[in-house]
N, C-alpha and C. Protein backbone atom coordinates (compact mmCIF):
# COMPACT_ATOMS: atom_id res chain seq x y z
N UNK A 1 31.76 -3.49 2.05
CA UNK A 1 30.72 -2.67 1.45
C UNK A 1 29.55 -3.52 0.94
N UNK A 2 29.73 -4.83 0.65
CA UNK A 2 29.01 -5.70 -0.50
C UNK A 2 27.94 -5.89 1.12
N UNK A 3 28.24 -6.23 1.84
CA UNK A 3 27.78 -6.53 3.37
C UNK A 3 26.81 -5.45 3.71
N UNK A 4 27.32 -4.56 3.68
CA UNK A 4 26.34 -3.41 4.28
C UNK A 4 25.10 -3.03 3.08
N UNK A 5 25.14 -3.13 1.57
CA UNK A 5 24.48 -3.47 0.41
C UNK A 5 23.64 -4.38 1.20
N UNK A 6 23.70 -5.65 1.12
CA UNK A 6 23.01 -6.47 1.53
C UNK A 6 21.79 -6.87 3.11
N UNK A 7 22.90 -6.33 4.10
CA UNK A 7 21.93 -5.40 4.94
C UNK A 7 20.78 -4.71 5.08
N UNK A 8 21.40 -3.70 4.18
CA UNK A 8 20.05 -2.76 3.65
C UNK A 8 19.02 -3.25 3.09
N UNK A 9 19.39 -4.31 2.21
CA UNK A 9 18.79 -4.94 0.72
C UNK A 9 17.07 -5.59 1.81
N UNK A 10 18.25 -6.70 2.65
CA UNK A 10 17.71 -7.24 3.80
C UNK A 10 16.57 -6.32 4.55
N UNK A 11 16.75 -5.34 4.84
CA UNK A 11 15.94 -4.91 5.68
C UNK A 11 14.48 -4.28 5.14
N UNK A 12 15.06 -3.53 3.69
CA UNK A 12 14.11 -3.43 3.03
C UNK A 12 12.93 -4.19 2.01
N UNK A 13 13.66 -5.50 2.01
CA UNK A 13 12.56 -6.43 1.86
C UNK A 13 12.22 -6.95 3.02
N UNK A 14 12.16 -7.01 4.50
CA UNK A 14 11.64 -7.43 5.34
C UNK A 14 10.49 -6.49 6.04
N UNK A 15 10.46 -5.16 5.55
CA UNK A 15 9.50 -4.00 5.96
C UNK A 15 8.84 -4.22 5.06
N UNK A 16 9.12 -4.16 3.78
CA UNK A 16 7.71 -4.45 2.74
C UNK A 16 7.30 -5.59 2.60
N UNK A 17 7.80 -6.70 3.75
CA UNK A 17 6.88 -7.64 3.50
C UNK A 17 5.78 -7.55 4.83
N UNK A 18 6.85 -7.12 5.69
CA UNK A 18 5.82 -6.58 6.98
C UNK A 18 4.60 -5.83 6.41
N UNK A 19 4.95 -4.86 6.11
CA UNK A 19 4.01 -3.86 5.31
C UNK A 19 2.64 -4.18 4.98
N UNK A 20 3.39 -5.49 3.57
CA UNK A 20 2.00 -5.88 3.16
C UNK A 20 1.08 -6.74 3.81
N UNK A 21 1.76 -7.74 4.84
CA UNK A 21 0.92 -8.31 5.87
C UNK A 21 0.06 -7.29 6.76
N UNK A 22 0.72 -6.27 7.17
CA UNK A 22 -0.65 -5.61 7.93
C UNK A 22 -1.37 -4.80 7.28
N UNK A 23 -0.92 -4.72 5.50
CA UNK A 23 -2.52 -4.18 4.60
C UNK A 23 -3.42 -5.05 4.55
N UNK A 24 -2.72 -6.57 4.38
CA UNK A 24 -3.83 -7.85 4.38
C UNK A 24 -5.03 -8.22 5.49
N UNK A 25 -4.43 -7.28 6.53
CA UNK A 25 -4.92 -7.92 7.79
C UNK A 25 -5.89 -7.04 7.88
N UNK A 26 -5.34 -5.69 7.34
CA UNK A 26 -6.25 -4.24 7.42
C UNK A 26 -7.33 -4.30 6.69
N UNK A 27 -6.81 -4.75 5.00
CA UNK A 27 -8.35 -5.34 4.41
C UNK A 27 -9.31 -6.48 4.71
N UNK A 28 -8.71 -7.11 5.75
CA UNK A 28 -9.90 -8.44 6.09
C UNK A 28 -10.34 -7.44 7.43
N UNK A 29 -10.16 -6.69 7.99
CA UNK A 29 -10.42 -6.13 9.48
C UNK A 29 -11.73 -4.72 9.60
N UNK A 30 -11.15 -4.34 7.96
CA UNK A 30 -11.70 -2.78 8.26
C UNK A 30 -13.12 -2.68 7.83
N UNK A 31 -13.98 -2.13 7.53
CA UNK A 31 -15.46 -2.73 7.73
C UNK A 31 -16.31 -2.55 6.65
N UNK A 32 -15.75 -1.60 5.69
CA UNK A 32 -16.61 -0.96 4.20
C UNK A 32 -15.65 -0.96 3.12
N UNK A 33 -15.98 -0.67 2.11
CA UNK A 33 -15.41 -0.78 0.95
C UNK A 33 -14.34 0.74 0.89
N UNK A 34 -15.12 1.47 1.52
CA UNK A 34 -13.56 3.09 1.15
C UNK A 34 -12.70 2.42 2.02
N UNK A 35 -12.64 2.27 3.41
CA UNK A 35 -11.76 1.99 4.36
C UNK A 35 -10.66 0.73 3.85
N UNK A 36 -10.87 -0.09 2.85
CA UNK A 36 -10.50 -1.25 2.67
C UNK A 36 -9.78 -0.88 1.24
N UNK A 37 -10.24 -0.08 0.55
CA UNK A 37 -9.60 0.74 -0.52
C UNK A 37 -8.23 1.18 -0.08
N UNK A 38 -8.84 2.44 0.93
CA UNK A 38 -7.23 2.46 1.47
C UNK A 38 -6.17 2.12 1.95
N UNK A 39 -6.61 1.28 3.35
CA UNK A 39 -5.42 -0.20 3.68
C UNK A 39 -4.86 -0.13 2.12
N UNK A 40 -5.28 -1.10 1.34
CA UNK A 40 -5.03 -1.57 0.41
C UNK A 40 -4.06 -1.01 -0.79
N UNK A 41 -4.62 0.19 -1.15
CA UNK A 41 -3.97 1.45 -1.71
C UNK A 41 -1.94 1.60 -0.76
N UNK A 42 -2.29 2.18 0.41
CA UNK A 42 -1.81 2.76 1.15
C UNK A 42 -0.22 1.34 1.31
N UNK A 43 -1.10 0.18 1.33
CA UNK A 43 0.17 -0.48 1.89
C UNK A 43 0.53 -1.15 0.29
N UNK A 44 -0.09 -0.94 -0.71
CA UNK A 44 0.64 -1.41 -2.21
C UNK A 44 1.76 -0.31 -2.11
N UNK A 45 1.37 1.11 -2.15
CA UNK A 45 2.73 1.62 -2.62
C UNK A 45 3.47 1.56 -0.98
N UNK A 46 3.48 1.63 -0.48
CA UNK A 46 4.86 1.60 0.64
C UNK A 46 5.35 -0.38 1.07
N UNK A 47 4.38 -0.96 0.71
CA UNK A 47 5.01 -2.29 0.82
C UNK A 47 5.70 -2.92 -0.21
N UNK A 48 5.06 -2.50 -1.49
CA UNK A 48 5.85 -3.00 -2.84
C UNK A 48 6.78 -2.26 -2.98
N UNK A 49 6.89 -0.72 -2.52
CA UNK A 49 7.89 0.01 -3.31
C UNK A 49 9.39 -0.60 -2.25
N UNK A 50 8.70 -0.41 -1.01
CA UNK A 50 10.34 -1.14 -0.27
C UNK A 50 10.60 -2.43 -0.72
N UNK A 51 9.30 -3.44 -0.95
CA UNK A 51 10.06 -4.34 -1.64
C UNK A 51 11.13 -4.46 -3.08
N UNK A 52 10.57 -3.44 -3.48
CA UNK A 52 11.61 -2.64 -5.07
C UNK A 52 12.52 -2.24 -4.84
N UNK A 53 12.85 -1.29 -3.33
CA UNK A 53 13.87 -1.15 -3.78
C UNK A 53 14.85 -1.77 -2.56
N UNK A 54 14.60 -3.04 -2.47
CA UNK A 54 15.59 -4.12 -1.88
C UNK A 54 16.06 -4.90 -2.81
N UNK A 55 15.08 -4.83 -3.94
CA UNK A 55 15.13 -5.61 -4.73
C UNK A 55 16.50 -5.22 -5.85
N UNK A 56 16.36 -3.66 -6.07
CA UNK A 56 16.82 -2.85 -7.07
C UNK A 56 18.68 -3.13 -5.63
N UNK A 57 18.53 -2.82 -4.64
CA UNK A 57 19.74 -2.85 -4.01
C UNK A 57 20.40 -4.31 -4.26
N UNK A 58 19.68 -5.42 -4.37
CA UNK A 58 20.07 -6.77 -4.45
C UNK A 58 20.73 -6.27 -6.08
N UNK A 59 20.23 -6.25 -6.89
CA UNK A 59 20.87 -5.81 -8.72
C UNK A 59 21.74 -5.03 -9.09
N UNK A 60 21.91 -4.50 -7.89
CA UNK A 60 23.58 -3.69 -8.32
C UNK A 60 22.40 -2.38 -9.49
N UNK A 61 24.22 -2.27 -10.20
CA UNK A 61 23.75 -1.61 -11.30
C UNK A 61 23.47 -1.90 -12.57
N UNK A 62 22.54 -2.58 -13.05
CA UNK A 62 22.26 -3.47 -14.22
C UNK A 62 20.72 -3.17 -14.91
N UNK A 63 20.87 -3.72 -15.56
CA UNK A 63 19.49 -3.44 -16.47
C UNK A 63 18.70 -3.79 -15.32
N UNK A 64 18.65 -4.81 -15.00
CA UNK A 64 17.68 -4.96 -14.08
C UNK A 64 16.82 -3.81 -12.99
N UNK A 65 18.00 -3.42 -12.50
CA UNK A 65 17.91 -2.34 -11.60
C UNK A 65 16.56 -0.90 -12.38
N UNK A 66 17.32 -0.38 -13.91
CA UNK A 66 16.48 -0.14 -14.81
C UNK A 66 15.03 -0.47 -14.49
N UNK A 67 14.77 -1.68 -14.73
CA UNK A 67 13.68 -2.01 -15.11
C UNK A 67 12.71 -1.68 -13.52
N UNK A 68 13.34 -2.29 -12.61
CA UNK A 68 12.88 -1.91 -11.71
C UNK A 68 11.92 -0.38 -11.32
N UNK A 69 13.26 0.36 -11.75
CA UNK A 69 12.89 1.75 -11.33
C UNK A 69 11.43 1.98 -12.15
N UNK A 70 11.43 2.07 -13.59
CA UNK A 70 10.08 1.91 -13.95
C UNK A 70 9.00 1.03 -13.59
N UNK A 71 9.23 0.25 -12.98
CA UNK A 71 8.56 -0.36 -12.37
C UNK A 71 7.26 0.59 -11.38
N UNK A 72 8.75 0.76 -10.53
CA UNK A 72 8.39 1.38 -9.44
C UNK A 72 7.55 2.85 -9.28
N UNK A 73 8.42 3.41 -10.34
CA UNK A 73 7.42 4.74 -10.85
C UNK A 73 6.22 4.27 -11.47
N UNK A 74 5.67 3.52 -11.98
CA UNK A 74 4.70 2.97 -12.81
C UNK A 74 3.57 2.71 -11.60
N UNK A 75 3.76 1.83 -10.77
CA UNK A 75 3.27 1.83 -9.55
C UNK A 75 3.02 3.27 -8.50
N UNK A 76 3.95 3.89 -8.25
CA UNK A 76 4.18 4.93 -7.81
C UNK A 76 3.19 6.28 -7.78
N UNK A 77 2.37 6.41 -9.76
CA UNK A 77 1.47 7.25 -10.29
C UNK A 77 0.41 6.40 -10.56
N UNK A 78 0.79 4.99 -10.78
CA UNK A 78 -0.87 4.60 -11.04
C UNK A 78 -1.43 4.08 -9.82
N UNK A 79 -1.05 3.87 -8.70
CA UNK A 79 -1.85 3.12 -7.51
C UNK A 79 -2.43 4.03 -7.08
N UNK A 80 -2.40 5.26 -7.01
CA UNK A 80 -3.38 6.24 -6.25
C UNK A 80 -4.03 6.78 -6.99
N UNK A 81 -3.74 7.17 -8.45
CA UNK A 81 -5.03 7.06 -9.60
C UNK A 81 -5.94 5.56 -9.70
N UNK A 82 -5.64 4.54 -9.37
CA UNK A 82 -6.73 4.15 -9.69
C UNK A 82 -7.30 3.73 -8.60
N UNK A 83 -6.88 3.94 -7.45
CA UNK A 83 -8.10 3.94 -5.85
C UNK A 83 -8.80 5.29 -6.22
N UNK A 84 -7.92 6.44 -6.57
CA UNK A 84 -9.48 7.70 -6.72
C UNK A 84 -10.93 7.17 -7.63
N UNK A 85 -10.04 6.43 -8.32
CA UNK A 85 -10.63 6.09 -9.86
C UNK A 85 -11.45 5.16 -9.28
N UNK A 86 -11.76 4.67 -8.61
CA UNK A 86 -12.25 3.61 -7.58
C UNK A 86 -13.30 4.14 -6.61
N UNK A 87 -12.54 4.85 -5.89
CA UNK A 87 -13.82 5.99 -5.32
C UNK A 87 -14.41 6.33 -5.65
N UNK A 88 -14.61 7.17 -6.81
CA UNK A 88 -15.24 8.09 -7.53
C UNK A 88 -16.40 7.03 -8.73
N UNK A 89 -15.77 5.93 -8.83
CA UNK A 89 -17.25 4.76 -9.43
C UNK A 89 -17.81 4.45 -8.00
N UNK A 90 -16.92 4.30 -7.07
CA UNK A 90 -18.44 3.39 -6.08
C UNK A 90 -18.87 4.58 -5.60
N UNK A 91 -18.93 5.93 -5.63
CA UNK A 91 -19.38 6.94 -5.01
C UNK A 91 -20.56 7.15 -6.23
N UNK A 92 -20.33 7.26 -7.62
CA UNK A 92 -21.35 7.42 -8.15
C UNK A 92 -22.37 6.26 -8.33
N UNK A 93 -21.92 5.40 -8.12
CA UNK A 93 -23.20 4.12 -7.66
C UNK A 93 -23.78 4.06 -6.50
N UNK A 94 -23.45 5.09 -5.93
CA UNK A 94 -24.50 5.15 -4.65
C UNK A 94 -23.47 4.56 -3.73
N UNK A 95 -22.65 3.85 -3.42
CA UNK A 95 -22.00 3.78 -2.44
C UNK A 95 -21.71 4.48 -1.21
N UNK A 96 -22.04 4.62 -0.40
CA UNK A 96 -21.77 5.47 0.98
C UNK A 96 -21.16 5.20 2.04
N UNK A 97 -19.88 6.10 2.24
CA UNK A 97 -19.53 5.62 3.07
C UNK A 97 -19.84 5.31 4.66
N UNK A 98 -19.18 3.96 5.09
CA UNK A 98 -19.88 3.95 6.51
C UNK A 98 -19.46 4.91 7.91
N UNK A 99 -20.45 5.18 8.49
CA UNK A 99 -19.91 6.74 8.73
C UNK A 99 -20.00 6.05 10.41
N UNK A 100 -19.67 7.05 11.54
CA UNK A 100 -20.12 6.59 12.77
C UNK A 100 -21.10 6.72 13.07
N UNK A 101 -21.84 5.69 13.85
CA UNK A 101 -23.09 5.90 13.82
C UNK A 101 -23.17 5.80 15.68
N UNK A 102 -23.51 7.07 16.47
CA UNK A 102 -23.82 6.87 17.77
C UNK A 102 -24.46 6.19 18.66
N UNK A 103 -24.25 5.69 19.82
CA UNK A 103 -25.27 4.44 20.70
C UNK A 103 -25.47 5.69 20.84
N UNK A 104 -27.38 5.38 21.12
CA UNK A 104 -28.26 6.19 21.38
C UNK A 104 -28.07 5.97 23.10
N UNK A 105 -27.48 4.88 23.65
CA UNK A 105 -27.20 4.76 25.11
C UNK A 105 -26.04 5.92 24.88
N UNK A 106 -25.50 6.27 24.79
CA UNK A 106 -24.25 6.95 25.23
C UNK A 106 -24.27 8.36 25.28
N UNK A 107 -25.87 8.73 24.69
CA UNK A 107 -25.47 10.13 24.75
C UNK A 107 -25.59 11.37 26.03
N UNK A 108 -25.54 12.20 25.92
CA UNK A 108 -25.41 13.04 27.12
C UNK A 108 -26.76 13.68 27.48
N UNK A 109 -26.84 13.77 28.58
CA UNK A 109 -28.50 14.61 28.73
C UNK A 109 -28.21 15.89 29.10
């Protein structure tokens, strides 16, 4: 049983580390500040939280584990409050997002 624990433990810290490598890659790649918000946003809670709870599977049942979980909820409600919270200042500073902008070659006659 301790085996198959560990397995799991294993796998779920190896997706959230995957995870956060292709938010890293997503925020050096993507081209404006909303788009790069989200990567960013998007792969904190699903890359940290699997890393939590490989982490919380590695701790058994112990305080630790505890602490974790708040952790994790803590993260859980504040990472997407504060990307809105984020949006909503660079939107009132004028920020705009970058939108598509058409080749004037491409269009149809």
């Amino acid at each position: 049983m301790a085996g198959l624990v560990d397995i799991a433990s294993w796998i779920c810290l190896v997706a959230g580390g995957f995870f956060s490598i292709v938010g890293t890659i997503g925020l050096n790649r993507m081209p404006d500040f909303f788009t790069r918000m989200h990567a960013a946003s998007v792969t904190d809670t699903l890359g940290a939280g699997l890393v939590l709870l490989g982490l919380m599977l590695q701790a058994g049942w112990t305080l630790v584990m505890v602490k974790l979980v708040f952790l994790g909820l803590l993260m859980f409600f504040a990472s997407p409050a504060a990307a809105h919270a984020l949006a909503k200042a660079a939107l009132a500073r004028g920020l705009k997002p970058r939108l598509h902008e058409e080749d004037p070659s491409s269009k149809r006659s």
